[in-house]
C-alpha atoms as a PDB file:
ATOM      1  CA  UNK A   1      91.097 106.313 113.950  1.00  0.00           C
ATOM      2  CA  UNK A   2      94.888 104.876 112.751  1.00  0.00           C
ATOM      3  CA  UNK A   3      97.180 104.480 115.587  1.00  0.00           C
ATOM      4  CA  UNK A   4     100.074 106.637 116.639  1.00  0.00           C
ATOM      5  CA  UNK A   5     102.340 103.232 115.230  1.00  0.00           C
ATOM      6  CA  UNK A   6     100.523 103.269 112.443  1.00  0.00           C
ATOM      7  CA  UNK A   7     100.345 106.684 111.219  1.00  0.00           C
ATOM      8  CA  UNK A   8     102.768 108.725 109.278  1.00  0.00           C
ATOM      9  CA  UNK A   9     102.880 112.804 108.658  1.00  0.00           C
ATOM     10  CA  UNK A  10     101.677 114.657 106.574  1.00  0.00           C
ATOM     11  CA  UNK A  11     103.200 118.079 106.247  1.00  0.00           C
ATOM     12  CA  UNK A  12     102.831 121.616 104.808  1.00  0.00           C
ATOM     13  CA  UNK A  13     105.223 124.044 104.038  1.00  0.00           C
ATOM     14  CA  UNK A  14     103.489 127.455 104.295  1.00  0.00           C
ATOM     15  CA  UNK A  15     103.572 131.351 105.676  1.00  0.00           C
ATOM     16  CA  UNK A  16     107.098 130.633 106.775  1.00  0.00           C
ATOM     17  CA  UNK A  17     106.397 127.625 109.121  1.00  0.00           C
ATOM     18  CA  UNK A  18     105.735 123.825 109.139  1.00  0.00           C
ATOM     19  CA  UNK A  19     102.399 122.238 109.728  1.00  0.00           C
ATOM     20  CA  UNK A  20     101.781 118.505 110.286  1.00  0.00           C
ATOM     21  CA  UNK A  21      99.575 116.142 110.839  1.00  0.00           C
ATOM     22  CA  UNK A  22      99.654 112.393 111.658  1.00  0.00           C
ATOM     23  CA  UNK A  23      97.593 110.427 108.691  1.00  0.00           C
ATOM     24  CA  UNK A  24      96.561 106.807 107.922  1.00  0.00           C
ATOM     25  CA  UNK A  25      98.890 106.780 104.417  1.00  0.00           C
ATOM     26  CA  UNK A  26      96.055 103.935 103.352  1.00  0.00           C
ATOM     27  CA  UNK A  27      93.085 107.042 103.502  1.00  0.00           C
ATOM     28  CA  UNK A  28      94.648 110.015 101.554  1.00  0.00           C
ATOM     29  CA  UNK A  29      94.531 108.972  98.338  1.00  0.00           C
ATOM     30  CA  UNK A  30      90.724 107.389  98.671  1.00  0.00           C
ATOM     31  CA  UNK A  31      90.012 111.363 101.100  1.00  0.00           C
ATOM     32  CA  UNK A  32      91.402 112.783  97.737  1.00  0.00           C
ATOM     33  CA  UNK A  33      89.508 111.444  95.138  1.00  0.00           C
ATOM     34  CA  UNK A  34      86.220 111.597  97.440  1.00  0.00           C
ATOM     35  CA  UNK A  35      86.412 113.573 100.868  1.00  0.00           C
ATOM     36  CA  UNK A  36      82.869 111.948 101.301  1.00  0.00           C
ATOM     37  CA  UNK A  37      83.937 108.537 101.239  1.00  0.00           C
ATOM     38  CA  UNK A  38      86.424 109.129 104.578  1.00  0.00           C
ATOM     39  CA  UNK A  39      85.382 110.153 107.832  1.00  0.00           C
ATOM     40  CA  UNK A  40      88.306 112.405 109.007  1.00  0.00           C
ATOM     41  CA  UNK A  41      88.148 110.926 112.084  1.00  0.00           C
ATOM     42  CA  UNK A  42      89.367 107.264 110.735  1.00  0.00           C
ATOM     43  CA  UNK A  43      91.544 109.207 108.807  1.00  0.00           C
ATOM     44  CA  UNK A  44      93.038 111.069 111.824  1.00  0.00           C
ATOM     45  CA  UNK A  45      96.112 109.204 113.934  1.00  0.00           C
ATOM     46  CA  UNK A  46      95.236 112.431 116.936  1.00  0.00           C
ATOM     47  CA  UNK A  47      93.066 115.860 116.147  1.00  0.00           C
ATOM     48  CA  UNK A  48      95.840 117.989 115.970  1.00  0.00           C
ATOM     49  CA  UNK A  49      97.566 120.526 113.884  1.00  0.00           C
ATOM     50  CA  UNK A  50     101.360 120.360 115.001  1.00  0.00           C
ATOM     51  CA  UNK A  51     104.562 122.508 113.968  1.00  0.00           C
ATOM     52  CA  UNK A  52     106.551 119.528 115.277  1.00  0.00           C
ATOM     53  CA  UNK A  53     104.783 116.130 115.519  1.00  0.00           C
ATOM     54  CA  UNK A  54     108.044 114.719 116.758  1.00  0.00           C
ATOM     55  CA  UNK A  55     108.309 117.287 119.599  1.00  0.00           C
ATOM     56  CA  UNK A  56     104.823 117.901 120.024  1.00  0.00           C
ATOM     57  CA  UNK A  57     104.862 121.395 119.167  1.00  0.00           C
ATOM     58  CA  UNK A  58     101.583 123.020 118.536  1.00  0.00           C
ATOM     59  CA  UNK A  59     100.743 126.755 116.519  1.00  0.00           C
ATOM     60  CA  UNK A  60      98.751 129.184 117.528  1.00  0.00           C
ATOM     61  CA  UNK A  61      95.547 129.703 117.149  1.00  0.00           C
ATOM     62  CA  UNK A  62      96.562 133.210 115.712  1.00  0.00           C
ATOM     63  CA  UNK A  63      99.010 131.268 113.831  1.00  0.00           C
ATOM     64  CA  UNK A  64      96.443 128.968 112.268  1.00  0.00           C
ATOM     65  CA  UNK A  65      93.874 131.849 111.402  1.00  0.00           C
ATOM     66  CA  UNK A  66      96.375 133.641 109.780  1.00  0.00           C
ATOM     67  CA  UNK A  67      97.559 130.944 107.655  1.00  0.00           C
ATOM     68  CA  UNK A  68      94.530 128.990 106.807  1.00  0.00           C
ATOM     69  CA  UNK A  69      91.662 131.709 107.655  1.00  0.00           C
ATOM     70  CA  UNK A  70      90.461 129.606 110.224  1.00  0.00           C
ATOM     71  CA  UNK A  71      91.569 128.141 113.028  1.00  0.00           C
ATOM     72  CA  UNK A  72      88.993 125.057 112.813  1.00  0.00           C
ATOM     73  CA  UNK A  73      91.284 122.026 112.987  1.00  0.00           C
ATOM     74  CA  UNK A  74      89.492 120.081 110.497  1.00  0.00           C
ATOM     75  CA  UNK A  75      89.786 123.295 108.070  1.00  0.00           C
ATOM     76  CA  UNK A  76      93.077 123.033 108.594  1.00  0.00           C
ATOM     77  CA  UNK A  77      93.610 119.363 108.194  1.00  0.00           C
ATOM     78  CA  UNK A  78      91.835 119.306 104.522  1.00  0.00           C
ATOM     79  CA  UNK A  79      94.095 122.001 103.197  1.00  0.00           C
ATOM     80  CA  UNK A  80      97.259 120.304 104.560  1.00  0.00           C
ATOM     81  CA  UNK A  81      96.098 117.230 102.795  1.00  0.00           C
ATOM     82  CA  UNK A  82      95.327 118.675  99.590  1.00  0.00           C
ATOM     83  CA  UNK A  83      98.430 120.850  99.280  1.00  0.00           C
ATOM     84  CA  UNK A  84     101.095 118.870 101.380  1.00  0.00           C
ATOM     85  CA  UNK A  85     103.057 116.152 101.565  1.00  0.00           C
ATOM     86  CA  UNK A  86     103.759 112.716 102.676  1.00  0.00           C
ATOM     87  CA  UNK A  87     106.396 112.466 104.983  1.00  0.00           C
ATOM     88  CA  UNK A  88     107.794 109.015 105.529  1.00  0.00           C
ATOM     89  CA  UNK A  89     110.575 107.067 107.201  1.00  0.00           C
ATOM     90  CA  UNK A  90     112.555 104.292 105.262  1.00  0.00           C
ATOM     91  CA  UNK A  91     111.167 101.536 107.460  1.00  0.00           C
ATOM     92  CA  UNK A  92     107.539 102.886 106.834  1.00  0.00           C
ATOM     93  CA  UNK A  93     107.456 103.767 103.159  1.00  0.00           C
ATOM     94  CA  UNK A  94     109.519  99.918 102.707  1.00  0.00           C
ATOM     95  CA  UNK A  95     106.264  98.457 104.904  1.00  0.00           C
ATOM     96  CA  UNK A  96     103.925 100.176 102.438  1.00  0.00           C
ATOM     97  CA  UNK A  97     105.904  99.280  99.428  1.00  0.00           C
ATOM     98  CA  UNK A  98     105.460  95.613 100.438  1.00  0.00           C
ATOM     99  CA  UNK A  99     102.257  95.513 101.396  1.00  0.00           C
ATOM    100  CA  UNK A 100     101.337  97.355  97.948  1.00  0.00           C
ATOM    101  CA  UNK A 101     103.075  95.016  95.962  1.00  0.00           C
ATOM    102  CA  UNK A 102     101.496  91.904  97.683  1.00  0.00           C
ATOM    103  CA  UNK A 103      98.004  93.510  96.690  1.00  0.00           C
ATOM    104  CA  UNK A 104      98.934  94.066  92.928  1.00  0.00           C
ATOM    105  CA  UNK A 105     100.390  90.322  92.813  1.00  0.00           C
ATOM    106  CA  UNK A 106      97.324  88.788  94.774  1.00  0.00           C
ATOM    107  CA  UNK A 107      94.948  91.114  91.974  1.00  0.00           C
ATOM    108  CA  UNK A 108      97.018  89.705  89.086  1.00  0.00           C
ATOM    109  CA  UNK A 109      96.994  86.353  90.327  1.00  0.00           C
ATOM    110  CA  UNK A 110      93.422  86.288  90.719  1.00  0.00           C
ATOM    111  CA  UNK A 111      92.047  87.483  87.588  1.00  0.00           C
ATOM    112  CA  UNK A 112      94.743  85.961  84.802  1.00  0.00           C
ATOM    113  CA  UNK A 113      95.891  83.426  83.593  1.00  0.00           C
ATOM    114  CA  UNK A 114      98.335  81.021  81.686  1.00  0.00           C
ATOM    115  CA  UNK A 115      96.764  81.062  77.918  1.00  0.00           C
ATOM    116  CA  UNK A 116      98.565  77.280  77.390  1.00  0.00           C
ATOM    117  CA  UNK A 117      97.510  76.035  80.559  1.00  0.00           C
ATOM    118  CA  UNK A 118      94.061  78.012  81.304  1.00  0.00           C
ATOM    119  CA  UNK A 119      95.373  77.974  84.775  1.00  0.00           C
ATOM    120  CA  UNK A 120      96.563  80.642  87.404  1.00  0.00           C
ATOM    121  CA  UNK A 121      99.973  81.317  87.645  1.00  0.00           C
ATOM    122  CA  UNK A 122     101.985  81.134  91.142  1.00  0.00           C
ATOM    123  CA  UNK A 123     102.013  84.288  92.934  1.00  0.00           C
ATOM    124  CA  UNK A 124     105.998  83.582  93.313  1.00  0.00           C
ATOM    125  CA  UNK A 125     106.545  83.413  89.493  1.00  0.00           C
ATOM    126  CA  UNK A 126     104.605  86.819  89.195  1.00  0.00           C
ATOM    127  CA  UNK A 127     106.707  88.205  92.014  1.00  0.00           C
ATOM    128  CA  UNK A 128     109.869  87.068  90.395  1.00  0.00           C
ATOM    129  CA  UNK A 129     109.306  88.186  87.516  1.00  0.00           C
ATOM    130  CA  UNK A 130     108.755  91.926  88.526  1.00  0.00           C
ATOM    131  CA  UNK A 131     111.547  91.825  89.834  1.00  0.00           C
ATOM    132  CA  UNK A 132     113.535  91.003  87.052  1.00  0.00           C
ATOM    133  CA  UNK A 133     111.822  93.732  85.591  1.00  0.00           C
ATOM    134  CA  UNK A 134     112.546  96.205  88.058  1.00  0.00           C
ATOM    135  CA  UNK A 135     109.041  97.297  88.839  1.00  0.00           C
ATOM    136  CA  UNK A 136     108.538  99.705  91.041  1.00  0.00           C
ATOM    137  CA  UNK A 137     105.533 100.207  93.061  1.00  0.00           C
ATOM    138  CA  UNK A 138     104.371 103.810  94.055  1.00  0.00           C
ATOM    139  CA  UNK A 139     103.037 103.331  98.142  1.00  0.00           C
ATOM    140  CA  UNK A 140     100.490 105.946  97.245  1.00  0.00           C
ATOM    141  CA  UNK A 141      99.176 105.120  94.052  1.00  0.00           C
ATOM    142  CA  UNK A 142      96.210 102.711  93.655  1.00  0.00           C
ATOM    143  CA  UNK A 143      96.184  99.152  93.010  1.00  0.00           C
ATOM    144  CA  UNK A 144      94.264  99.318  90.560  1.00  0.00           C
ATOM    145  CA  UNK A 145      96.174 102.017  88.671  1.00  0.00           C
ATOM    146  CA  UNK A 146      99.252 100.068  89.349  1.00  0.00           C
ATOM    147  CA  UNK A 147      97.891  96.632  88.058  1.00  0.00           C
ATOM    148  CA  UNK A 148      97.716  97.703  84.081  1.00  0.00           C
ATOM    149  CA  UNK A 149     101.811  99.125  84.263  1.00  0.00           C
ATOM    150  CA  UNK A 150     102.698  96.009  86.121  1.00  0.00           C
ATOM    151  CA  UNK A 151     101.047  93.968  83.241  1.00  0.00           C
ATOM    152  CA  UNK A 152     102.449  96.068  80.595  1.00  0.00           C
ATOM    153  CA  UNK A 153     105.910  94.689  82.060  1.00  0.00           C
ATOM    154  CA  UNK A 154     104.870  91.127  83.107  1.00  0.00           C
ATOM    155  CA  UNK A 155     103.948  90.506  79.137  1.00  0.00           C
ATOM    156  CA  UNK A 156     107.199  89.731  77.438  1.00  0.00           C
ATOM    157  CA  UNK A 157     108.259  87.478  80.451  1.00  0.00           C
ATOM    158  CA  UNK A 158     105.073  85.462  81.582  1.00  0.00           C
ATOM    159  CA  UNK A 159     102.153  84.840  79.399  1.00  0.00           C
ATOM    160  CA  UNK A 160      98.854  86.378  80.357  1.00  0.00           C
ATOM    161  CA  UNK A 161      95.761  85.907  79.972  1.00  0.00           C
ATOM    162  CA  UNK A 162      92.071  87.669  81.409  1.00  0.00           C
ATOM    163  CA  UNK A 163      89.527  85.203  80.440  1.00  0.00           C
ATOM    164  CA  UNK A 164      85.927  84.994  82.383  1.00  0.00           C
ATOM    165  CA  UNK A 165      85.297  81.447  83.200  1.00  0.00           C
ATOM    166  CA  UNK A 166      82.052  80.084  84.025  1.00  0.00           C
ATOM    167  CA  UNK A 167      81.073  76.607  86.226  1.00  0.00           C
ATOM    168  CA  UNK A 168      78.047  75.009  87.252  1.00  0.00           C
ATOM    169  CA  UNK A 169      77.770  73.837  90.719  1.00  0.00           C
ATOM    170  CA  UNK A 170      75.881  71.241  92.201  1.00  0.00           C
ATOM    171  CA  UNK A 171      75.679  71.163  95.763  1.00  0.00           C
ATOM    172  CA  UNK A 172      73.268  69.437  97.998  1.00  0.00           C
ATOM    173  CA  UNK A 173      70.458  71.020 100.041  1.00  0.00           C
ATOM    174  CA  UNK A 174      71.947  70.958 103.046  1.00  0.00           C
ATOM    175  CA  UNK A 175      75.395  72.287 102.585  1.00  0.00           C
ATOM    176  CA  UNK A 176      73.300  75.184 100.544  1.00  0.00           C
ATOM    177  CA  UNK A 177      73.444  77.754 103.199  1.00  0.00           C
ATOM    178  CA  UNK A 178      77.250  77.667 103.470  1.00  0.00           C
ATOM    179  CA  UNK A 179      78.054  77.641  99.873  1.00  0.00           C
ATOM    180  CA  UNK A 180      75.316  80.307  99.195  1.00  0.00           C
ATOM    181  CA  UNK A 181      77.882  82.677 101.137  1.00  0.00           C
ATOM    182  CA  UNK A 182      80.908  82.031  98.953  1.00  0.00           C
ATOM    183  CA  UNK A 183      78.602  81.699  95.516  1.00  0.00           C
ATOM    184  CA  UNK A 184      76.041  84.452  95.800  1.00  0.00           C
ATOM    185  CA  UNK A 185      77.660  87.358  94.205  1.00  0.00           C
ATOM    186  CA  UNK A 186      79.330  85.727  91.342  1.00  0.00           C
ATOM    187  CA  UNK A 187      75.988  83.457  91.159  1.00  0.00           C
ATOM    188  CA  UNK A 188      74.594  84.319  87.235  1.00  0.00           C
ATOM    189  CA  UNK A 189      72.056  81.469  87.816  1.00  0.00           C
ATOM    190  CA  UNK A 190      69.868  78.638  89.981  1.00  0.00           C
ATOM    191  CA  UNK A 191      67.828  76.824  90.799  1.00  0.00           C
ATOM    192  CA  UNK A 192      66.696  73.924  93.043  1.00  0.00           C
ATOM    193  CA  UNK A 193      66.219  70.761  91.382  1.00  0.00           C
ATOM    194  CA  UNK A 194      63.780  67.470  91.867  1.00  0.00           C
ATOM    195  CA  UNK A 195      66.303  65.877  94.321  1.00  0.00           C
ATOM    196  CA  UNK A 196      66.901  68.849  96.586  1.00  0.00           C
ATOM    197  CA  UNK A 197      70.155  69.790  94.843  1.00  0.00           C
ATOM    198  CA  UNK A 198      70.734  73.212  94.610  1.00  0.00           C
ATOM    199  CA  UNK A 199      72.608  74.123  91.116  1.00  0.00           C
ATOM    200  CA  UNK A 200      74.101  77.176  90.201  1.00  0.00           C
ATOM    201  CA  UNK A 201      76.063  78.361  87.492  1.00  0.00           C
ATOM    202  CA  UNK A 202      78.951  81.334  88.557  1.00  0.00           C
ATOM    203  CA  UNK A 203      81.253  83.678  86.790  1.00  0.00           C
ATOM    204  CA  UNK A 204      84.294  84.717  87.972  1.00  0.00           C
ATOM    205  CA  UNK A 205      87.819  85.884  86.346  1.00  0.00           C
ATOM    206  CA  UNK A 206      89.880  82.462  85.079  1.00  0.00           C
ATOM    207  CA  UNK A 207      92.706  83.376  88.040  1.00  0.00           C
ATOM    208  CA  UNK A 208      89.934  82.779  90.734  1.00  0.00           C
ATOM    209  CA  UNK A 209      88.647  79.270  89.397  1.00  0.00           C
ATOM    210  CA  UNK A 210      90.981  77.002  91.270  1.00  0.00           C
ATOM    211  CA  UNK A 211      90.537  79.091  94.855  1.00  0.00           C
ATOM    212  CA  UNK A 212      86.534  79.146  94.049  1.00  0.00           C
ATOM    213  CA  UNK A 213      86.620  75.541  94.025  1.00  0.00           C
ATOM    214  CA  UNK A 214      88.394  74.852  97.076  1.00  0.00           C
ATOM    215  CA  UNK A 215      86.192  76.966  99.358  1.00  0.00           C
ATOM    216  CA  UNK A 216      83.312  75.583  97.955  1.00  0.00           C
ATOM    217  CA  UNK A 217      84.539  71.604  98.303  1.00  0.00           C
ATOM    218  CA  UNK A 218      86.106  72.796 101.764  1.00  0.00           C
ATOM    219  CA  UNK A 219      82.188  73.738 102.794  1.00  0.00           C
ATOM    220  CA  UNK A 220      80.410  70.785 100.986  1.00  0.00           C
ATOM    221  CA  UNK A 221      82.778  67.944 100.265  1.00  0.00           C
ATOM    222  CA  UNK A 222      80.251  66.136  97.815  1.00  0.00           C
ATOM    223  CA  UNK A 223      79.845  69.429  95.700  1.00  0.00           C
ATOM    224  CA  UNK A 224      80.641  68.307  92.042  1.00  0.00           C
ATOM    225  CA  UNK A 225      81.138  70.851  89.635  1.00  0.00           C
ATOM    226  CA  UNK A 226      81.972  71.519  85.693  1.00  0.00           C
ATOM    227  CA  UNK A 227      83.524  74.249  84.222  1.00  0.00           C
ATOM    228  CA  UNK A 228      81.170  75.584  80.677  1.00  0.00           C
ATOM    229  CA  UNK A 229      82.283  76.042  77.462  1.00  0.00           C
END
């Protein structure tokens, strides 16, 4: 369940009145594309229908059955998300405009890269340079949906590049169990060799190479590793 802090309203204009409810702005979108995927609970800030949020001003239940047919507050809450709005304040929607934009940088920054260099390029030169294009982010639109528009206009002023890169790890035996944690699900090979070296050979977007091999020297310092034609 979102906090009170945390939580913003969404509201519905309908039968002559106002009905709100306090949402996690994160949970709408994901409720909308699949109600099963989000428990209305988490989803929830307080299991309430309000005319006023602010003022704590409830409907009646007559109210409610007349409007909706029902006058089962969940009933009511999916409608009200499907068919209202988002209501936020400046200081909330600029929150969630940052914290938006911070995921489509990190995503860009960790799957491209600089086609001269091979190498990722600083989160700060991808920042500044959507903002000399003026890119706006949308607080209620995916990342992922965002992520291909902010490319589109990241192209003529940074070079870009999504390349797969793959590197072959050797790390010794008893370090394994550590590294095993950061390598298994990019891990496209192994095996244990003669001298109880554990090699591996992993996959992961060209953005992600240089932070791969950090964590993995940060957990076995001896690791030695090779990045594959």
């Amino acid at each position: 369940m979102v906090s009170l802090d945390d939580a913003v309203v969404a509201r519905l204009e309908k039968g002559g009145s106002r009905y709100e409810i306090l949402v996690d702005p994160d949970l709408v979108d994901d409720w909308k594309e699949d109600p099963s995927s989000v428990d209305i609970d988490d989803l929830l800030a307080v299991t309430e229908v309000w005319t006023d949020s602010r003022n704590g001003e409830r409907p009646t239940s007559d109210a409610l059955e007349k409007v909706f047919g029902s006058n089962d507050v969940i009933h009511c809450v999916e409608i009200i998300l499907r068919q209202g709005s988002i209501q936020l304040t400046t200081a909330q929607r600029k929150k969630m405009v940052n914290e938006k934009k911070l995921q489509i940088i990190n995503e860009i920054a960790t799957t491209a890269t600089d086609p001269k260099t091979r190498m990722p390029h600083p989160r700060t030169r991808i920042e500044n340079a959507l903002e000399e294009a003026r890119f706006s982010v949308d607080p209620f639109k995916s990342v992922e949906s965002q992520v291909s528009d902010a490319v589109k206009v990241l192209k003529p002023l940074i070079p870009l590049q999504f390349i797969t890169v793959r590197l072959a790890f050797k790390i010794p035996g008893s370090s394994y169990g550590a590294v095993n944690q950061i390598l298994r699900d990019v891990t496209t090979r192994q095996e244990w060799l003669s001298d109880g070296t554990w090699a591996c050979v992993v996959e992961v977007p060209g953005g992600m190479k240089n932070e791969l091999i950090s964590k993995v020297s940060g957990r076995a310092s001896e690791a030695e590793v090779k990045e594959l034609d």
